[in-house]
Structure formats: C-alpha cells, structure tokens
N, C-alpha and C. Protein backbone atom coordinates (compact mmCIF):
# COMPACT_ATOMS: atom_id res chain seq x y z
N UNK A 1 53.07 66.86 148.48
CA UNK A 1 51.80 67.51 148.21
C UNK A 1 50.80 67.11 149.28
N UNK A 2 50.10 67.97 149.71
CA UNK A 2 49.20 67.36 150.82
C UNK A 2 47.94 67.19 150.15
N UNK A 3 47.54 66.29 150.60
CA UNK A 3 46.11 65.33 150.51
C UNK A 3 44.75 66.28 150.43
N UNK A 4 45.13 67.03 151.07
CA UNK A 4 43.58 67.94 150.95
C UNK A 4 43.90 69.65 149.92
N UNK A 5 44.83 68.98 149.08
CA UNK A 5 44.94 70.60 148.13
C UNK A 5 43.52 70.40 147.39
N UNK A 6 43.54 68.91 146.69
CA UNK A 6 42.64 69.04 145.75
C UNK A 6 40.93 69.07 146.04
N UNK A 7 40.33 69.71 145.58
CA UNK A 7 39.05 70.00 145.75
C UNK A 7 37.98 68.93 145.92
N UNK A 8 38.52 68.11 145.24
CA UNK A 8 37.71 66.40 145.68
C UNK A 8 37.71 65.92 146.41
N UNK A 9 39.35 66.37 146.87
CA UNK A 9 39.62 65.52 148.29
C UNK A 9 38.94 66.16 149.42
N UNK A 10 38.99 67.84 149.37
CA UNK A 10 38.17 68.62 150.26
C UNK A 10 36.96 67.98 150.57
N UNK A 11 36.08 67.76 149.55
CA UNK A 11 34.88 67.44 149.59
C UNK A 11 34.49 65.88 150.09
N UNK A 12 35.40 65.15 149.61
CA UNK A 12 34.94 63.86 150.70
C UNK A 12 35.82 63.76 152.06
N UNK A 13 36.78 64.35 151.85
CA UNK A 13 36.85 64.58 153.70
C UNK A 13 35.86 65.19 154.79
N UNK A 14 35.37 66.24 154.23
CA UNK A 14 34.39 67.29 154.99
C UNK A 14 32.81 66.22 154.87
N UNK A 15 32.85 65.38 153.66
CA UNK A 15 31.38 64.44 153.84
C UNK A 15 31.47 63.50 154.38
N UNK A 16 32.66 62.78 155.06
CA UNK A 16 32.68 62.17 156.21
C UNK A 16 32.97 62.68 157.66
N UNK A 17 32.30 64.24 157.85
CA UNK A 17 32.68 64.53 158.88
C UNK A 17 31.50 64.13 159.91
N UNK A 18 30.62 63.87 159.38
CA UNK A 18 29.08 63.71 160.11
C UNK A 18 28.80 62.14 160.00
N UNK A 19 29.67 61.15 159.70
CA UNK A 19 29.96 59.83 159.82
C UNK A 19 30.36 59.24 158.88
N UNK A 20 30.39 57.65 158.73
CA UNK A 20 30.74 56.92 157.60
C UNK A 20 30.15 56.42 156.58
N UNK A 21 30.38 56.38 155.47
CA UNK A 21 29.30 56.45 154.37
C UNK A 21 30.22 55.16 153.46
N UNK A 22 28.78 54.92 152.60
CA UNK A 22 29.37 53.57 151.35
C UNK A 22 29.65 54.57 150.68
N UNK A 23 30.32 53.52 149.49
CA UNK A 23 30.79 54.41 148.29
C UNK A 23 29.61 55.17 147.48
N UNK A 24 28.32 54.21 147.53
CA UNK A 24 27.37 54.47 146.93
C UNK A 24 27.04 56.00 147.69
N UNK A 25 26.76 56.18 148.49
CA UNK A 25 26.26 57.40 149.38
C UNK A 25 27.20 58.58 149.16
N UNK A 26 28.44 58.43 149.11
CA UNK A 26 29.42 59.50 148.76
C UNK A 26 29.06 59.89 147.15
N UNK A 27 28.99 58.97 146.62
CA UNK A 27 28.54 59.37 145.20
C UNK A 27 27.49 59.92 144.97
N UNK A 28 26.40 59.71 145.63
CA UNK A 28 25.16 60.63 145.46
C UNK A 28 24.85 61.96 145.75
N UNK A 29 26.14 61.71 147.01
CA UNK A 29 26.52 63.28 148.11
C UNK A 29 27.28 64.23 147.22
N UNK A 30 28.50 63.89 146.47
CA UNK A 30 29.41 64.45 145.86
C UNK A 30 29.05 64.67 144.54
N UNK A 31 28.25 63.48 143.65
CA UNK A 31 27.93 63.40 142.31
C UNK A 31 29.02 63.56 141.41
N UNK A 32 30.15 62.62 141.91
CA UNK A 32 31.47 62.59 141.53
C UNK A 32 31.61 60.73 140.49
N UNK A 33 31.94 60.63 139.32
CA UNK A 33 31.91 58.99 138.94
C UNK A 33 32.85 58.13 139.65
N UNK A 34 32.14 57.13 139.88
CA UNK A 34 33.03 55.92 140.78
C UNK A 34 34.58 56.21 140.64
N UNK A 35 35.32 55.97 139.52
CA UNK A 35 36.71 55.54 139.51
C UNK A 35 37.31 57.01 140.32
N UNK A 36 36.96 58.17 139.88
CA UNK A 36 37.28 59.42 140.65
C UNK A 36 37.21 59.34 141.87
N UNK A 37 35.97 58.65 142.69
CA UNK A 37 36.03 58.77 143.97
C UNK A 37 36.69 58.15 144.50
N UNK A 38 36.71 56.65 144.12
CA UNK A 38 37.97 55.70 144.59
C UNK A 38 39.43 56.26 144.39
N UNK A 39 39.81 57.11 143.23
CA UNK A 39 41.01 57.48 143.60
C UNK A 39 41.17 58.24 144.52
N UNK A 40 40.41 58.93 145.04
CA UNK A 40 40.22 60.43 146.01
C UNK A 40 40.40 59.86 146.97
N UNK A 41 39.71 58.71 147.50
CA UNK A 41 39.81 57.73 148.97
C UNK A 41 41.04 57.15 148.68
N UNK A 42 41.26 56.67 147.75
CA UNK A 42 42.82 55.74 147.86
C UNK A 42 43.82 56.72 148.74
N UNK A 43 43.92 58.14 148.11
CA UNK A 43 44.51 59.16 148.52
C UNK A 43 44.84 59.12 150.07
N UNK A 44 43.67 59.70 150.11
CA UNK A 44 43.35 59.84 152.02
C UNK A 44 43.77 58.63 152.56
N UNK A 45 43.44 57.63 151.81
CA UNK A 45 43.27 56.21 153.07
C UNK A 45 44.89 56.40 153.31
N UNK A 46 45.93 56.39 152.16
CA UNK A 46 47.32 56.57 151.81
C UNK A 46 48.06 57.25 152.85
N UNK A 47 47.16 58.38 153.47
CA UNK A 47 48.01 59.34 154.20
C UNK A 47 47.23 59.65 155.52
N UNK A 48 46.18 58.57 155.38
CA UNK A 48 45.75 58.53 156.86
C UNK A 48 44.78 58.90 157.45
N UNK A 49 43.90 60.17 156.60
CA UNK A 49 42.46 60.83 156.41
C UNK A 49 42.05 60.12 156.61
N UNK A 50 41.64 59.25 155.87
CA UNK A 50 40.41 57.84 155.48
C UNK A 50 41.10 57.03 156.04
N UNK A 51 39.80 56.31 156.33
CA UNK A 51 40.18 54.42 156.57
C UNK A 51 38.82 54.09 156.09
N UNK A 52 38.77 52.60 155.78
CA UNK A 52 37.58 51.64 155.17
C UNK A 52 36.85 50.82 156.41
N UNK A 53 36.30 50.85 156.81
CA UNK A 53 35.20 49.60 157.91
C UNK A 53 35.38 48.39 157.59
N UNK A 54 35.39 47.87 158.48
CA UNK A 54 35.26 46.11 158.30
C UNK A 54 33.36 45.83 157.36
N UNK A 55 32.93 46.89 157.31
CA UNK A 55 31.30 46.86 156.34
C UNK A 55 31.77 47.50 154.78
N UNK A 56 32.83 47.80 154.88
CA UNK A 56 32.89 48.63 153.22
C UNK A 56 33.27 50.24 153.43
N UNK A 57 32.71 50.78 154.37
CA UNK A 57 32.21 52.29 154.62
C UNK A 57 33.27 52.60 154.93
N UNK A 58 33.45 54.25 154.37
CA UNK A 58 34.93 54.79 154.70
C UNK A 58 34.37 55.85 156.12
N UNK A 59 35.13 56.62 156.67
CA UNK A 59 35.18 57.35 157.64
C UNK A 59 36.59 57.92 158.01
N UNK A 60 36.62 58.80 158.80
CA UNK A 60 37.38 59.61 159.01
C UNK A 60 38.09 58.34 160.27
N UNK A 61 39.07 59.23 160.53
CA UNK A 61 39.88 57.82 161.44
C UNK A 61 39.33 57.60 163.17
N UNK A 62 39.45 57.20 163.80
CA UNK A 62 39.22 56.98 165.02
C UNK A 62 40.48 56.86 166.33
N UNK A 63 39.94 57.29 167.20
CA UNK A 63 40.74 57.29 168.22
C UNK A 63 40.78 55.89 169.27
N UNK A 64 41.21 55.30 169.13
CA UNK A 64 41.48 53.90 169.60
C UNK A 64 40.75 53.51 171.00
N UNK A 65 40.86 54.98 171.82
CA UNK A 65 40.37 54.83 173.34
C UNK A 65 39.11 55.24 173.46
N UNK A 66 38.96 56.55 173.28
CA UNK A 66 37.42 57.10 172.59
C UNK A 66 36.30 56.82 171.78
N UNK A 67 37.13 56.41 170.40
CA UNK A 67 35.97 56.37 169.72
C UNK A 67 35.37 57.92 168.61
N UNK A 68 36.27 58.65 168.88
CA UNK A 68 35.65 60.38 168.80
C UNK A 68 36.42 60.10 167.08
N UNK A 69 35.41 60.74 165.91
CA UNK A 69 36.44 61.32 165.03
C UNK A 69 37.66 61.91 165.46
N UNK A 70 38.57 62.25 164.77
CA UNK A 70 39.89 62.45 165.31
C UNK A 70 41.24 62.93 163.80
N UNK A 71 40.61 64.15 163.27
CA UNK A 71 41.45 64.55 162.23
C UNK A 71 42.71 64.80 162.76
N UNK A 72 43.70 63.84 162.59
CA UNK A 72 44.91 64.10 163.10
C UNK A 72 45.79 65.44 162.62
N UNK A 73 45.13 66.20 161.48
CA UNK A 73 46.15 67.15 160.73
C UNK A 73 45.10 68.21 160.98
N UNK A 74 45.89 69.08 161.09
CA UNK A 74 44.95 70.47 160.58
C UNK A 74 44.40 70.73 159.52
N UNK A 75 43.07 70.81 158.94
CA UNK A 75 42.74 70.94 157.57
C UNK A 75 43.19 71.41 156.64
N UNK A 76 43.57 71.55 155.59
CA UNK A 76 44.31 71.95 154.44
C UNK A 76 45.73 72.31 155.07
N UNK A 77 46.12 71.50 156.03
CA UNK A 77 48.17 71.99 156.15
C UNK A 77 48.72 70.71 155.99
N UNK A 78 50.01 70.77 156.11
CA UNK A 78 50.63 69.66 155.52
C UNK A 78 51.18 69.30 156.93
C-alpha cells in the first residue's frame, strides 16, 4: 500500500513542503488529534517521506549534498 493513499498522509506530506514543523504546529495546521498524527508520521518516517530533526521537527527528507527538499517518489505512486 503506498504511504500517500490516505488523506492524512496527503495532508502532512504537502504541510511539510514549505519546511519543518513540531508536532504542535502540524496539529494546528491539520487540526488532526495527537495520536492520529503520530501515526500518520510513523507511516512516512517508515517509508522514507518523513524524517524527525535532531530538535523534534519532522520534514520532508534531505539531500545529503544540497540540502534541497528532495521527495524521492512521485506523489501519490508507489
């Protein structure tokens, strides 16, 4: 199943596209309850979407040399 079928997941992938956010900030953005959002990130982090900061903050992944966001998948494909 890919990571971005579900509609939650849509939505906090696409709200870390404009940088990295706490959990608190995704929640205010999404207006989604804690345990939901943490599963939604567990998801992503799982398959590579997400990663967590050495500060807490999740974000989309990074390119090691650059620095550039860097969605390794095509959006909604597997």
């Amino acid at each position: 199943m890919d990571a971005l079928e579900s509609s939650g997941a849509k939505l906090v992938y696409l709200s870390l596209a404009d940088g990295s956010k706490s959990i608190d900030a995704l929640r205010a953005v999404l207006d989604l309850e804690k345990g939901a959002l943490y599963g939604l990130l567990r998801t992503l982090r799982e398959r590579n979407l997400v990663e967590r900061t050495a500060a807490g903050e999740y974000r989309l992944p990074r390119d090691e040399l650059s620095g550039d966001a860097r969605p390794h998948r095509q959006y909604g494909t597997q």
